[in-house]
Protein backbone atom coordinates (compact mmCIF):
# COMPACT_ATOMS: atom_id res chain seq x y z
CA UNK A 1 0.00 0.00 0.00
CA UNK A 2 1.63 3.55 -1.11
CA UNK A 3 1.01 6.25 1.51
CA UNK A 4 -0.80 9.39 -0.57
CA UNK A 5 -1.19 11.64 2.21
CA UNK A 6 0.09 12.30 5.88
CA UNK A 7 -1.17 15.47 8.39
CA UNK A 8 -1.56 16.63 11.45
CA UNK A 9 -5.27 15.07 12.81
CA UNK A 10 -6.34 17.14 16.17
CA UNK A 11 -9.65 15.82 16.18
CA UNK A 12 -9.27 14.05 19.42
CA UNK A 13 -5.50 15.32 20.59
CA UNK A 14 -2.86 17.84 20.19
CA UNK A 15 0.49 17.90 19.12
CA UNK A 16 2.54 17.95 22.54
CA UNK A 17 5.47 19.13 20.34
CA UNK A 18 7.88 16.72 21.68
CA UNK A 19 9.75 16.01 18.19
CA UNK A 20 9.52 12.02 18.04
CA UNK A 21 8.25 12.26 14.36
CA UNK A 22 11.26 15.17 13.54
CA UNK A 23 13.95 12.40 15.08
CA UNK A 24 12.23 9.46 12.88
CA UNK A 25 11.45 11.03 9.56
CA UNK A 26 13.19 14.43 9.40
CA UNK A 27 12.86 14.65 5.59
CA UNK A 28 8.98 14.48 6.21
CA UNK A 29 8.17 16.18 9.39
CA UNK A 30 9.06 19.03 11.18
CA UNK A 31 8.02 20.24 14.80
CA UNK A 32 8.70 24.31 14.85
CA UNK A 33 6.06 24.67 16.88
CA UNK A 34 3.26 21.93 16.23
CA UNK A 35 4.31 19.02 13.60
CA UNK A 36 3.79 20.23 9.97
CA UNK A 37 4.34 18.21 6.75
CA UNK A 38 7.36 19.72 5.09
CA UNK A 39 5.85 20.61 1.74
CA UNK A 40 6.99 18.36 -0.93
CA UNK A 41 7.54 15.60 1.16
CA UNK A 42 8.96 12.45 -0.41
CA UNK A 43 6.02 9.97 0.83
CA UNK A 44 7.63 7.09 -0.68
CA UNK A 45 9.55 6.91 2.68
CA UNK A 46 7.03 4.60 3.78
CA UNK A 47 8.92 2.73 6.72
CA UNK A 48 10.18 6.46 8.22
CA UNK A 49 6.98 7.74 7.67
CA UNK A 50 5.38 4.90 9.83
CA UNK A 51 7.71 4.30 12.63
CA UNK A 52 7.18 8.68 12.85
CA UNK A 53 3.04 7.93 13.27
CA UNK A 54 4.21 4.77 15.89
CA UNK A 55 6.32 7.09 17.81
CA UNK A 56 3.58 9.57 18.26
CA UNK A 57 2.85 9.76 22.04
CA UNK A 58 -0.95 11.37 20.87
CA UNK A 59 -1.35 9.49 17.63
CA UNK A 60 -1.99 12.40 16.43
CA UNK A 61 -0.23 11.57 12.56
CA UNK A 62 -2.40 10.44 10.19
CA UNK A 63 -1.87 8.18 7.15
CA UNK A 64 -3.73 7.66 4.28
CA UNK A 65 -3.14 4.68 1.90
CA UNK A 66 -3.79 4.91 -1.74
CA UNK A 67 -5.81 7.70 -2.12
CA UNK A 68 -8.43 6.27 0.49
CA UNK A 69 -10.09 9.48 1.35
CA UNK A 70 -10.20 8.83 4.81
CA UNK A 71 -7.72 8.36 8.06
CA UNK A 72 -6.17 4.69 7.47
CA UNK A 73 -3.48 4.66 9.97
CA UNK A 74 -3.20 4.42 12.97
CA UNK A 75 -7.32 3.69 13.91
């Protein structure tokens, strides 16, 4: 399964900022302040991009898998 899209999902927690996703997938994410998606972000880093969502103490990184239209990872 290709990820197609990644973002920040607040709908039921916020970002705590601490940078786990930044220290996994640096090419990806990016934690200035709240995580943001760097823009043009090479989402064929699939493994990166997944241990980043993993290491998310608020799951708060959502995946989408092949143009799914909905939040596919984590549940």
């Amino acid at each position: 399964m290709a990820i197609t899209k990644v973002w920040l999902d607040e709908s039921q927690n916020e970002c705590t900022m601490c940078g786990a996703c930044e220290a996994a997938c640096d090419a990806v994410f990016q934690v200035p302040e709240k995580m943001i998606v760097r823009k043009g972000a090479d989402l064929s880093l699939e493994d990166s991009i997944k241990e980043a969502a993993d290491a998310c103490p608020v799951a708060t990184i959502a995946l989408e898998y092949n143009n799914s239209g909905k939040r596919d990872y984590p549940n």
